[in-house]
Protein backbone atom coordinates (compact mmCIF):
# COMPACT_ATOMS: atom_id res chain seq x y z
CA UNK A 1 -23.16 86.30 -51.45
CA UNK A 2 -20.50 88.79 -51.06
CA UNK A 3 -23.39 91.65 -50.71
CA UNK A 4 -23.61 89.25 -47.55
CA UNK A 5 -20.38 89.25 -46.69
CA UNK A 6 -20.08 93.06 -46.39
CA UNK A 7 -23.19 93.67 -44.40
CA UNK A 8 -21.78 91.52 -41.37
CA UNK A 9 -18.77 89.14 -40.55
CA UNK A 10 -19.19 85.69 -41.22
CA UNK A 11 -16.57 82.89 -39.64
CA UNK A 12 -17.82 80.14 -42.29
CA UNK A 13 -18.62 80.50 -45.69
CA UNK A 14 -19.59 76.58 -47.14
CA UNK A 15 -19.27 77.61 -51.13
CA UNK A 16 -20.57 76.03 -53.61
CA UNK A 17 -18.00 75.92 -56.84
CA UNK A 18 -21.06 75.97 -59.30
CA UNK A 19 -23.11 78.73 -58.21
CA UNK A 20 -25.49 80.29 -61.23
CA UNK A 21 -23.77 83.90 -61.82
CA UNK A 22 -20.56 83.63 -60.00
CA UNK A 23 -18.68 80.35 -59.73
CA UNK A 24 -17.44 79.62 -56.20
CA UNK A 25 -13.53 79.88 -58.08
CA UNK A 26 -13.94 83.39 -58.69
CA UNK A 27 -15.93 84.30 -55.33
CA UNK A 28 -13.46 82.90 -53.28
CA UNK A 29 -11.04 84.90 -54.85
CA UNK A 30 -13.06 88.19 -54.38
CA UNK A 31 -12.92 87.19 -50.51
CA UNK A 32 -9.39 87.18 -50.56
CA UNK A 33 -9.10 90.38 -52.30
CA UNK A 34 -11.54 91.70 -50.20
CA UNK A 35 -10.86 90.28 -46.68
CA UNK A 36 -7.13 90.08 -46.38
CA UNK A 37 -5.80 88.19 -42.94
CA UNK A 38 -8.14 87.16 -40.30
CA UNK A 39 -11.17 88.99 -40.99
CA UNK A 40 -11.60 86.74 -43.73
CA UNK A 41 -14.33 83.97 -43.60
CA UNK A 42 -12.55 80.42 -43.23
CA UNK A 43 -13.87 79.20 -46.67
CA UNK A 44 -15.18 75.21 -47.22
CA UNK A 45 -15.94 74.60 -50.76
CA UNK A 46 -18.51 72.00 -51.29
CA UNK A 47 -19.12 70.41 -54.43
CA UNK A 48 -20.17 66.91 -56.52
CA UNK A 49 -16.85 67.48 -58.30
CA UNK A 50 -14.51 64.46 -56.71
CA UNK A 51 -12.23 64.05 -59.84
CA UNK A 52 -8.72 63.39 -59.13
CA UNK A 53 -6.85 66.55 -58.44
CA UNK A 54 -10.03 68.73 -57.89
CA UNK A 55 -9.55 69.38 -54.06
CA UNK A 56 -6.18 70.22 -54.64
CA UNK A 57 -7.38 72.86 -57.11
CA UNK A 58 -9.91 74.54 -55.42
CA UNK A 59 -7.67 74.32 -51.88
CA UNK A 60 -4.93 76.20 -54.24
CA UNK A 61 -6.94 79.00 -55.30
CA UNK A 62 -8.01 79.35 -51.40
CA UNK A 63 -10.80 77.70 -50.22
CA UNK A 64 -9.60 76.38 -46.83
CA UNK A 65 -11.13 73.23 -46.77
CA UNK A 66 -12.89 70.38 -49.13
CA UNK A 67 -16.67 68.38 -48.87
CA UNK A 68 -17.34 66.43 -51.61
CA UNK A 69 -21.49 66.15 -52.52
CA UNK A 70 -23.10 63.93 -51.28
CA UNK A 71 -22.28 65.45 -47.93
CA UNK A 72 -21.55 62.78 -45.27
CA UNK A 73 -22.37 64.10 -41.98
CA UNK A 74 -18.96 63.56 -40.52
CA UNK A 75 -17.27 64.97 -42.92
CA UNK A 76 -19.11 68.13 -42.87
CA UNK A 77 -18.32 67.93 -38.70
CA UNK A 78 -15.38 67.54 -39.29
CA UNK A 79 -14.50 70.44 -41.51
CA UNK A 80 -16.55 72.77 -39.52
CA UNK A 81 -14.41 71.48 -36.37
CA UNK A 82 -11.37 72.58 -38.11
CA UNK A 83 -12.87 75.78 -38.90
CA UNK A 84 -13.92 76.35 -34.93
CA UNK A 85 -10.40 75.81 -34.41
CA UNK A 86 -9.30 78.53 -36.69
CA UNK A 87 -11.92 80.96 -35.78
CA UNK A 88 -11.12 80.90 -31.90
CA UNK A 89 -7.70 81.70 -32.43
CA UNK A 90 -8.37 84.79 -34.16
């Protein structure tokens, strides 16, 4: 995924927090390191973790926004809205 990331600009990245070889925690934070300011892909973690206290977690380590699994349509519109909104104003 970050391979990805450095052949061309994304606006959206929808991460998944358990990925196989790198978990979505730690790839998120290679974005940041990698893609300070607003070159950096607004970041939506998505994951079947809903316990209380997990969005807060991953939104602290710096996804930008939270869908829990099973994805409900709206909420998945509704995140990528916000992320339109942040991606025009760069």
């Amino acid at each position: 995924m970050l391979r990805s990331l450095a052949a061309r600009p994304y606006d959206v990245v929808l991460m998944d927090v358990q990925m196989p070889l790198m978990d979505g925690m730690e790839a998120t934070q290679q974005i940041h390191a990698r893609w300070p300011g607003p070159e950096r892909p607004w970041i939506i973690a998505m994951t079947a973790n809903v316990m209380a206290g997990d969005r807060e977690t991953y939104l602290g380590i710096g996804m930008d926004d939270y869908v829990s699994k099973p994805i409900r349509p709206s909420e998945l519109e509704r995140a990528l809205k916000q992320a339109s909104v942040r991606c025009k104003s760069r």
